[in-house]
Protein backbone atom coordinates (compact mmCIF):
# COMPACT_ATOMS: atom_id res chain seq x y z
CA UNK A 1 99.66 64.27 36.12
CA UNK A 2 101.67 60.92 35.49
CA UNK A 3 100.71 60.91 32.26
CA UNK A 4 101.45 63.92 31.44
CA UNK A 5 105.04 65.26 29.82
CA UNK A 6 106.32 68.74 29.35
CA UNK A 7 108.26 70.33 26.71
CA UNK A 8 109.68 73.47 27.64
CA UNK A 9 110.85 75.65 24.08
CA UNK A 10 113.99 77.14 25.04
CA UNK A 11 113.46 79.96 23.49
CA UNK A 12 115.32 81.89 20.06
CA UNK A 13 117.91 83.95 19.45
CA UNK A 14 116.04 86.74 22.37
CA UNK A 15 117.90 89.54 19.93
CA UNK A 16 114.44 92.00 21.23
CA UNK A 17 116.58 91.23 24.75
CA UNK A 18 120.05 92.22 23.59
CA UNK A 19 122.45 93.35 25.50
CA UNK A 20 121.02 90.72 28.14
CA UNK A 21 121.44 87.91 25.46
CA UNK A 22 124.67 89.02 23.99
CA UNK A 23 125.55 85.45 25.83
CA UNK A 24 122.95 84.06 27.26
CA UNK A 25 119.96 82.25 25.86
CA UNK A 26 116.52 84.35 26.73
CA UNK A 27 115.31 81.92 29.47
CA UNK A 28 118.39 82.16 31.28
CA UNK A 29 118.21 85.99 31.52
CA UNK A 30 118.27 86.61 35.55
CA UNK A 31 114.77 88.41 37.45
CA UNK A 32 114.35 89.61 40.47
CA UNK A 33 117.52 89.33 41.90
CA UNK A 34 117.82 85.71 42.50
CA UNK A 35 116.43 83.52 39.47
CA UNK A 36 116.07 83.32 35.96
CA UNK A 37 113.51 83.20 33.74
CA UNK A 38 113.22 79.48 32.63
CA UNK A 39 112.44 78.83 36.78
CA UNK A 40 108.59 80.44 36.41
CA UNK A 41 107.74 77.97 34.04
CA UNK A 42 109.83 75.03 35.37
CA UNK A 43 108.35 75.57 38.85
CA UNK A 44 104.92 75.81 37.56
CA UNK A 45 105.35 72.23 36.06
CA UNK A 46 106.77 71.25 39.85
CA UNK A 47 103.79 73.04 41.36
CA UNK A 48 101.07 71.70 39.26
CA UNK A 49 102.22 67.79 39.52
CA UNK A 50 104.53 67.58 36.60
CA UNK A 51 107.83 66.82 37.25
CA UNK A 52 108.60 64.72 33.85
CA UNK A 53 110.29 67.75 31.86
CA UNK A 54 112.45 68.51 28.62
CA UNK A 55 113.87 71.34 27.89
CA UNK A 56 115.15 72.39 24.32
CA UNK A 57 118.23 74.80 23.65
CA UNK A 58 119.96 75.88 20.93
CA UNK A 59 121.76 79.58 21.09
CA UNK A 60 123.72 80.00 24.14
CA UNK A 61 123.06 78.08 25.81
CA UNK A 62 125.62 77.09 28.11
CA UNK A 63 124.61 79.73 31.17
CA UNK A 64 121.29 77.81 30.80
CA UNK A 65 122.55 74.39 31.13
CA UNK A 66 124.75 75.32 34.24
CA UNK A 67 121.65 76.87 36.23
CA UNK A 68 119.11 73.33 35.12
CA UNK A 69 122.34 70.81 36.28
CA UNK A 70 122.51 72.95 39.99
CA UNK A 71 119.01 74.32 40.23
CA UNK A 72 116.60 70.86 39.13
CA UNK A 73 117.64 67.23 41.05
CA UNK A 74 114.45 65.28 42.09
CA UNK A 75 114.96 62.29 43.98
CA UNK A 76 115.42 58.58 43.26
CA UNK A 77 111.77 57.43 44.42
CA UNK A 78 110.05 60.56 42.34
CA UNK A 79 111.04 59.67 38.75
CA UNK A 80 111.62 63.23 38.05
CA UNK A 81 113.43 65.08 36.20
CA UNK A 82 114.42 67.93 33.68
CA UNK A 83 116.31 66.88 30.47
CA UNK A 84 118.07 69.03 28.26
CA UNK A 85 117.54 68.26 24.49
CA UNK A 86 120.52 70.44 22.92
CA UNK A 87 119.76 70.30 18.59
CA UNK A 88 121.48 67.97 17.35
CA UNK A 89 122.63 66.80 13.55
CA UNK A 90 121.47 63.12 12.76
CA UNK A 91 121.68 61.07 9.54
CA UNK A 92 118.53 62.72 8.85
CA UNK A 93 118.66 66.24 9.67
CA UNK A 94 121.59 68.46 9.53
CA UNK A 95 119.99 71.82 10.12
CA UNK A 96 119.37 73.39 13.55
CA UNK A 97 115.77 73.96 14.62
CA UNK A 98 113.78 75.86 12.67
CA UNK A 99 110.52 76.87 14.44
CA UNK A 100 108.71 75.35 17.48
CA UNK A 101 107.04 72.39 15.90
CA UNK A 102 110.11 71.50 13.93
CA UNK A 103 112.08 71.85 17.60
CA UNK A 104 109.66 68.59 19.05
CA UNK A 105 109.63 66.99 15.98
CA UNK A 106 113.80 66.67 15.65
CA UNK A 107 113.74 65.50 19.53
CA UNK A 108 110.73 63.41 19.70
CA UNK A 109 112.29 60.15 19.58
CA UNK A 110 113.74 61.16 22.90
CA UNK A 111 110.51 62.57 24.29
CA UNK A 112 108.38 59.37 23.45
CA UNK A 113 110.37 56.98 24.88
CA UNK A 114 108.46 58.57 28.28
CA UNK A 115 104.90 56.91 27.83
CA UNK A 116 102.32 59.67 28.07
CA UNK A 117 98.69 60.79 27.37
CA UNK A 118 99.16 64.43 27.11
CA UNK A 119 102.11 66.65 26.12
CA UNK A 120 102.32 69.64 27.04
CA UNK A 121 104.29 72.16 25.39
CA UNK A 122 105.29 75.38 26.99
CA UNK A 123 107.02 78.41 26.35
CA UNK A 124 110.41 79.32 28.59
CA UNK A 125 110.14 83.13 28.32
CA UNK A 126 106.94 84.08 29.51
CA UNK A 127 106.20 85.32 33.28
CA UNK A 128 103.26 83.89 34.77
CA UNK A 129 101.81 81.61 37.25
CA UNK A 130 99.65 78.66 36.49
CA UNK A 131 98.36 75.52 37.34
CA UNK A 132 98.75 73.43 34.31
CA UNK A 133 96.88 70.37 36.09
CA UNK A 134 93.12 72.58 35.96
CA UNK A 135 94.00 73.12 32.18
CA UNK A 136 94.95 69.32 31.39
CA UNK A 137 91.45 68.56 33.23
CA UNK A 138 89.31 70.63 30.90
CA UNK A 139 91.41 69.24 28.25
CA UNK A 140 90.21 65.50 29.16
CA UNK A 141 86.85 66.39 30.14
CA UNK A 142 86.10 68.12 26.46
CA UNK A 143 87.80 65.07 25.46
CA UNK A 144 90.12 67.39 22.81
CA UNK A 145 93.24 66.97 20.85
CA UNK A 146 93.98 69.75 21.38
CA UNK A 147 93.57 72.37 24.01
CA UNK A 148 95.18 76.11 23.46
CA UNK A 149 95.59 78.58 27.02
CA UNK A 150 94.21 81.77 25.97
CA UNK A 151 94.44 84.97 27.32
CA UNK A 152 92.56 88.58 26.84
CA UNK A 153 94.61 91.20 25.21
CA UNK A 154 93.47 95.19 24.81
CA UNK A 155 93.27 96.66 20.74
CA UNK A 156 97.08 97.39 21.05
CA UNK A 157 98.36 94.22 22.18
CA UNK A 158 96.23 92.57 19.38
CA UNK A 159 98.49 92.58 16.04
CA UNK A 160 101.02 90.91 17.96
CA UNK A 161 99.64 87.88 19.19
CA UNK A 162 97.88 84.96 17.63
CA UNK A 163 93.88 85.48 17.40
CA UNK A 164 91.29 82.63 18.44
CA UNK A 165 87.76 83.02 17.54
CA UNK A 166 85.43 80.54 19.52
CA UNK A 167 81.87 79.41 19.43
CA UNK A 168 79.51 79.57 22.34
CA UNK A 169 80.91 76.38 24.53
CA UNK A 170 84.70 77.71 23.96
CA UNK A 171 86.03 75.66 20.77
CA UNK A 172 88.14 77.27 18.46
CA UNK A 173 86.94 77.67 14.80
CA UNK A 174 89.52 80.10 13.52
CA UNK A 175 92.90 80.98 13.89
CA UNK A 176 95.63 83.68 12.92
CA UNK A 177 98.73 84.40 13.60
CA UNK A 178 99.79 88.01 14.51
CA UNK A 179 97.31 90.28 12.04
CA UNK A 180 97.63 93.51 10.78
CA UNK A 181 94.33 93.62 9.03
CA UNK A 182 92.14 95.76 11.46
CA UNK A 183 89.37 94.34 9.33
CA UNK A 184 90.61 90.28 10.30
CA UNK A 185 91.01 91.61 13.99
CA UNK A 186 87.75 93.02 14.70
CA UNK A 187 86.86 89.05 13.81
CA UNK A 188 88.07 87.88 16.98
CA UNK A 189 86.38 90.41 19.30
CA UNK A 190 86.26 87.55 23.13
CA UNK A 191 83.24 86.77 23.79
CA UNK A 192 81.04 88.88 26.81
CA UNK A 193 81.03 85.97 29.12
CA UNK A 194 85.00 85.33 28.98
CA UNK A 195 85.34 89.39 29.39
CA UNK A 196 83.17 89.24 32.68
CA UNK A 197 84.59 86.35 34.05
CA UNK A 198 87.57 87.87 34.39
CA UNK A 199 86.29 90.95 35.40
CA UNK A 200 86.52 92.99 32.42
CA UNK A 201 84.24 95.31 30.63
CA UNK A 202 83.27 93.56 27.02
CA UNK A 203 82.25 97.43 25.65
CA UNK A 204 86.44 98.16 26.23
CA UNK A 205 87.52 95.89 22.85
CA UNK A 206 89.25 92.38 24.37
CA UNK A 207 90.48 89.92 22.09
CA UNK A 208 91.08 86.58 22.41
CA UNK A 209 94.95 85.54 21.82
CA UNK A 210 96.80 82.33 22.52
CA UNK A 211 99.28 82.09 25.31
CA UNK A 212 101.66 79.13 23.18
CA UNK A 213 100.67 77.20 25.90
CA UNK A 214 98.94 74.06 23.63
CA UNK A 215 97.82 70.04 25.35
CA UNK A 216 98.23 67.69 22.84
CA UNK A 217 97.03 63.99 23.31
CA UNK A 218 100.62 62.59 22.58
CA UNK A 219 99.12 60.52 19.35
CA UNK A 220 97.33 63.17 18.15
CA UNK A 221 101.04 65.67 18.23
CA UNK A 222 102.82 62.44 16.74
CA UNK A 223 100.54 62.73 13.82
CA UNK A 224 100.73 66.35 13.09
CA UNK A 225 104.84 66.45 13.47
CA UNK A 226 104.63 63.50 10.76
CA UNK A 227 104.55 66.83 7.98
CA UNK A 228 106.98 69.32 7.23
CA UNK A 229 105.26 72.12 8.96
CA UNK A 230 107.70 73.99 11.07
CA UNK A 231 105.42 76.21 13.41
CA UNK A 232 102.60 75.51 16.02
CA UNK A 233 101.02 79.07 15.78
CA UNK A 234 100.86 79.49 11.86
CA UNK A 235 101.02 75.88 10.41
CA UNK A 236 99.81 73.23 12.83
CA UNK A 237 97.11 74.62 14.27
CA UNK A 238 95.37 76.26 11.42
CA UNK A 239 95.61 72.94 9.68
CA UNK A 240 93.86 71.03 13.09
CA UNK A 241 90.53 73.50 12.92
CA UNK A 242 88.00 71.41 11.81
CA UNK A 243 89.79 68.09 11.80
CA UNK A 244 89.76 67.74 15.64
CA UNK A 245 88.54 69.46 18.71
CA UNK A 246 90.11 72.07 19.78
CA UNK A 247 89.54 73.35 23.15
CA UNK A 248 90.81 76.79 24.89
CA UNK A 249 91.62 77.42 28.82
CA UNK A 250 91.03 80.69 29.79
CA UNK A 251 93.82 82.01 32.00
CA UNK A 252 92.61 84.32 34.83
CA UNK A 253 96.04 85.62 35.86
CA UNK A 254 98.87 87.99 35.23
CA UNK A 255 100.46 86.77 32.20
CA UNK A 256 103.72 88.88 30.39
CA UNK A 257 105.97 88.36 27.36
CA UNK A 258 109.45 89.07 28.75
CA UNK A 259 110.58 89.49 25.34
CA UNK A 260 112.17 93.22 24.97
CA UNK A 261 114.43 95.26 27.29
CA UNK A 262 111.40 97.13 28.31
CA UNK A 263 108.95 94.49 28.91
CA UNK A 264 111.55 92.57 31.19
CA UNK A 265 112.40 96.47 32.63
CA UNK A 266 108.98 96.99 33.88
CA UNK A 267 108.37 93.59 35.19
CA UNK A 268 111.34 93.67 37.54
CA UNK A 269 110.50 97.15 38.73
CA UNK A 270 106.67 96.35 39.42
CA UNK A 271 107.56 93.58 41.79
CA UNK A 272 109.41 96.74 43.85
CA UNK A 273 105.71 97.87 44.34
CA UNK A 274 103.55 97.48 47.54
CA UNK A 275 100.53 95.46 45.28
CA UNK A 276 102.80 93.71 42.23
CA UNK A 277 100.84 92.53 39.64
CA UNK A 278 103.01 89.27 39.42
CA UNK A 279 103.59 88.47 43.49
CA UNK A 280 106.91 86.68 44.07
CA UNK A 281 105.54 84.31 46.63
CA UNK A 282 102.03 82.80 46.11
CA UNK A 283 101.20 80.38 48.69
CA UNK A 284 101.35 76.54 47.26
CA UNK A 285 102.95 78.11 44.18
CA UNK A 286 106.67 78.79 44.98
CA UNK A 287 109.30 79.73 42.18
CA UNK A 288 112.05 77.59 42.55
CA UNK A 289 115.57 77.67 41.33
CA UNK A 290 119.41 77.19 42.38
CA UNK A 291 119.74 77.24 45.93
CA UNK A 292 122.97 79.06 46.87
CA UNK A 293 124.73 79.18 50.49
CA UNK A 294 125.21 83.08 50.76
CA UNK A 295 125.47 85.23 53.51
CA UNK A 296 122.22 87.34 54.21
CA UNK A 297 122.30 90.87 52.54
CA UNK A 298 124.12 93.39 54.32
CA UNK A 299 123.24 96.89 54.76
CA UNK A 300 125.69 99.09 56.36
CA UNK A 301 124.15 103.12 57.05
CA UNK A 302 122.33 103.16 54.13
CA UNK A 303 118.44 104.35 53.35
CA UNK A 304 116.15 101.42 51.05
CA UNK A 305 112.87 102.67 49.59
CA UNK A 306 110.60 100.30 47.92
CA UNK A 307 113.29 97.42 46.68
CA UNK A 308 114.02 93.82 46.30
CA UNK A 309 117.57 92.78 47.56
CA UNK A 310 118.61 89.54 47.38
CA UNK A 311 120.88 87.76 49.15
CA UNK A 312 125.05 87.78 49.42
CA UNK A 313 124.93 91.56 48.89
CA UNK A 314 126.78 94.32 50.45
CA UNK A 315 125.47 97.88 50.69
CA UNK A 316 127.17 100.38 52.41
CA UNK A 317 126.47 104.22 52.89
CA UNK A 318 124.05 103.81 49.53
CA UNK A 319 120.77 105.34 49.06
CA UNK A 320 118.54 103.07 47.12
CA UNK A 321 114.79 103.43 45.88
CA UNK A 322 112.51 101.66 43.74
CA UNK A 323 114.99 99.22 42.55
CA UNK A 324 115.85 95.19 42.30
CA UNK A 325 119.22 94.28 43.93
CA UNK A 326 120.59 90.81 42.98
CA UNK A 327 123.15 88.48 44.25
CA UNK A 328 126.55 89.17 45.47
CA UNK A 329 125.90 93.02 44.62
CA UNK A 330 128.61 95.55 46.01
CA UNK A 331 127.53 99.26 46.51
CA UNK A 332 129.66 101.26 48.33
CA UNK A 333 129.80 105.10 50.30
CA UNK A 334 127.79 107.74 48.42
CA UNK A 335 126.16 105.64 45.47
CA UNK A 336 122.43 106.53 45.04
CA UNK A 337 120.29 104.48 42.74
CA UNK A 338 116.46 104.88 41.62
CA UNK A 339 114.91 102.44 39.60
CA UNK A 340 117.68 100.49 38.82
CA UNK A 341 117.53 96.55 38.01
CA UNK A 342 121.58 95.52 39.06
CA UNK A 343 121.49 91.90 37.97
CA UNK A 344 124.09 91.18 40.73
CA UNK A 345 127.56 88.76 39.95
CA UNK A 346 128.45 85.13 39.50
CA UNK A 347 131.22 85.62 41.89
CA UNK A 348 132.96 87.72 44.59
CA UNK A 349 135.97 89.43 43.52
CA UNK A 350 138.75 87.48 45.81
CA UNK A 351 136.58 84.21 44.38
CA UNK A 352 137.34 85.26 40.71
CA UNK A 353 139.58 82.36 39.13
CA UNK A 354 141.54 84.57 37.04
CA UNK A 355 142.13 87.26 39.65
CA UNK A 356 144.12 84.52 42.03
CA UNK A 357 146.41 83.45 39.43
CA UNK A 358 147.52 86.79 38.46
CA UNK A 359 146.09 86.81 34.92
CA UNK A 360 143.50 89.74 35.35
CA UNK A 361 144.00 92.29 37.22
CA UNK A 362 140.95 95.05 37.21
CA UNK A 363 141.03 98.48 37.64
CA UNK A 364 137.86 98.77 38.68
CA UNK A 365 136.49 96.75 42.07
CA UNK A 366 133.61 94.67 41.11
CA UNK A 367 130.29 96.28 41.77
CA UNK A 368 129.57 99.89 42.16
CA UNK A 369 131.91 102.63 43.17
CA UNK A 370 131.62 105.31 45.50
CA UNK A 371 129.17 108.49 44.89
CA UNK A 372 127.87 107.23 41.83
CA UNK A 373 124.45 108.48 40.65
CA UNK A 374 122.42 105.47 38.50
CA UNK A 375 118.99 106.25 37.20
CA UNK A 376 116.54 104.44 35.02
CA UNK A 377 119.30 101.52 34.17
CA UNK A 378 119.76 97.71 33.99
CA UNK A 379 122.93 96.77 35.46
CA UNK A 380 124.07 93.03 33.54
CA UNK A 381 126.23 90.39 36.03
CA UNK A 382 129.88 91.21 36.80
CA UNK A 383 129.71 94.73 35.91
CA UNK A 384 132.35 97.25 37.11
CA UNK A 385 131.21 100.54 37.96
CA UNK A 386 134.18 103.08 39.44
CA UNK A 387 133.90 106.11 41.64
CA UNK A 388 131.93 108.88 40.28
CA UNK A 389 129.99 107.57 37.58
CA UNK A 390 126.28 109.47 36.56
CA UNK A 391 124.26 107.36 34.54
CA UNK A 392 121.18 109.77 33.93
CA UNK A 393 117.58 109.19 32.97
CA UNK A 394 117.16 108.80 29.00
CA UNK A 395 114.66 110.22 26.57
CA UNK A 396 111.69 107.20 26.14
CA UNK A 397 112.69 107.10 22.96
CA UNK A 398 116.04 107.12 22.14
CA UNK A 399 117.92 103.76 21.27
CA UNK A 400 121.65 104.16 21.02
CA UNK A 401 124.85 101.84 21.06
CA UNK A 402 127.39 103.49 23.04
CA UNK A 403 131.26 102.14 23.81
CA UNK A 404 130.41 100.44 26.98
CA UNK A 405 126.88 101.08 27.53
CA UNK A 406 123.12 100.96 25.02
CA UNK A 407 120.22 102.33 25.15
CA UNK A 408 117.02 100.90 24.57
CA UNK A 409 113.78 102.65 24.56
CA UNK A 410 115.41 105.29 26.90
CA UNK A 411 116.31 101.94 29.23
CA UNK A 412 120.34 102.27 29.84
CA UNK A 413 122.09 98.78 29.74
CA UNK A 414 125.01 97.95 31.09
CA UNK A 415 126.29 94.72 29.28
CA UNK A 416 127.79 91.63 31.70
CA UNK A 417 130.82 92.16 32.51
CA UNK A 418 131.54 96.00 31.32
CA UNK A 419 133.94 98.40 33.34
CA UNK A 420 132.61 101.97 33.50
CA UNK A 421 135.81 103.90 33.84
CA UNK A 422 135.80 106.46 36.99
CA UNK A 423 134.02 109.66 36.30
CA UNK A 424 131.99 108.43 32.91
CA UNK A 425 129.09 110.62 32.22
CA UNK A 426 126.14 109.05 30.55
């Protein structure tokens, strides 16, 4: 895995995540309490050999910068790293970036000063767990250019994703980017042999769809970024079938696209469950990210049901069930919460710059007052919650932008850094 590289997209705008990326860039939205997303994918470079990393940014992304300085320092004898590639305006290009492959093209003179083989490039969204080195293997054993993770998705999932359509040993011979056509779907029906061998029923309707997980052999991606096409998914890669090999990886996992308020919703509150789907621990396979020195949780006469709680938090007299409990979280007397995500804070209150020199001085305590009732609600960093508060359960459907609170998809948000005034119905 020396000669490999890895090019971790930092992701969009996230605006299917907002309020969570009202000032944060997607990958650095916090999960389960204690990292963010950008760590699954970082660690599963770390954990499959690959420790020679880049990350691009663009929106917002200072929160994201802060967590890769603290979280990511290899050693001197190593050669590791993760480098942030910010967009940048040169003599050349003044615009920002304007789709994946147009994101490694503008930073490629950075990236090939590293001599490499392969280059792997990687999505920072995504929650998963893989080892990249068993893909990069098939990739040089079918001698490819080019070698795509794939994944199955059901008849629903389809239209969303990008289609492959492979011959018998697994090469791809067509491509398409998110169809509508139920005609152009039915094309790329998976083989039965990639249903069963993950354990799936061919007769149920699986389709083949790429991951955005792509090995290129590092000449081969220098060539194709030589263009003006601006996109992996519906430029590059369509243009590649039937010039080169392409090869696919079939990935035998849990795979998710964090990529709405609902999808990152259910994730967190599945890893509450006694059988998660995605386990938080997998031996050989830790996720890594900013180690902090914080107290262990404290709970103080108060019943937990099915939760994650992370460390540095204080609960005291608080019923909580089927939740996910993050850092430095303060719950006090009578507050009961049921599947709630509370994202936790950046700081305790007496730590809080501002509050020590006088220049903010809250109303509300930081954290979550006494005998509040929270349902069915993510909780951003830093939020202020007072005494008395009911945040109910929301239709599935509704989506609404209230003065201190949204809705999405019946999922109440509370933004980073909102005060819920004392006795606030929602």
């Amino acid at each position: 895995m020396d000669r490999v590289v890895a090019v971790v997209l930092g992701g969009g705008r996230g605006s299917r995540l907002f309020p969570l990326t009202h000032e944060r860039a997607k990958p650095a939205v916090p999960l389960f309490g204690k990292y963010r997303l950008i760590d699954v994918t970082i660690s599963n470079c770390i954990n499959s050999g690959i420790n020679r990393i880049f990350l691009l940014t663009q929106f917002l992304s200072a929160s994201l910068h802060r967590h890769i300085m603290m979280a990511y320092k290899f050693d001197n004898f190593s050669k590791g790293f993760v480098e942030i590639l910010a967009a940048e305006q040169t003599e050349q290009k003044q615009d920002w970036f304007m789709g994946t492959a147009d994101a490694v093209r503008a930073t490629l003179h950075h990236i090939r000063h590293f001599a490499s083989e392969e280059t792997l490039i990687l999505s920072g969204d995504h929650l998963y767990r893989m080892d990249y080195s068993k893909m990069i293997d098939r990739h040089r054993t079918c001698d490819a250019g080019l070698t795509i993770a794939v994944y199955l998705v059901n008849r629903d999932d389809a239209s969303r994703m990008g289609l492959l359509r492979v011959n018998k040993d697994g090469y791809v011979e067509e491509f398409v980017e998110k169809p509508k056509d139920p005609e152009v779907i039915e094309r790329f029906r998976a083989p039965d042999e990639m249903c069963r061998q993950v354990n799936l029923n061919p007769e149920d309707g699986w389709y083949l769809a790429s991951m955005g997980i792509y090995v290129f052999k590092s000449k081969l991606l220098q060539e194709c970024l030589q263009g003006h096409d601006n996109d992996f998914g519906s430029q590059i890669i369509p243009g590649l079938i039937g010039q080169v090999k392409i090869a696919t990886h079939l990935h035998e996992g849990y795979w998710a696209d964090i990529g709405t308020i609902s999808a990152f919703y259910k994730a967190n509150i599945q890893a509450t469950q006694v059988n998660p789907p995605f386990p938080l621990y997998s031996p050989g396979h830790p996720i890594f990210t900013h180690m902090r020195s914080l107290a262990p949780a404290r709970i103080i006469r108060s019943a937990i049901r099915d939760s994650l709680v992370a460390e540095g938090t204080d609960l005291h007299g608080a019923i909580i069930s089927d939740s996910v409990i993050g850092v430095r979280s303060i719950i006090r007397p009578g507050a009961t919460l049921k599947e709630v995500v509370m994202l936790g804070a950046d700081y305790f209150e007496e730590e809080n710059p501002k509050f020590f020199e006088g220049e903010f001085q809250p109303t509300v305590p930081l954290g979550i007052g006494k005998n509040v009732t929270i349902e069915h609600c993510i909780i951003d960093k830093n939020a202020r919650i007072g005494d008395d508060v009911i945040i109910r359960r929301q239709p599935e459907d509704l989506n609404y932008d209230g003065e201190f609170y949204y809705v999405r998809d019946g999922i109440t948000v509370i933004p980073k850094g909102a005060v819920i005034p004392p006795k606030t119905l929602i």
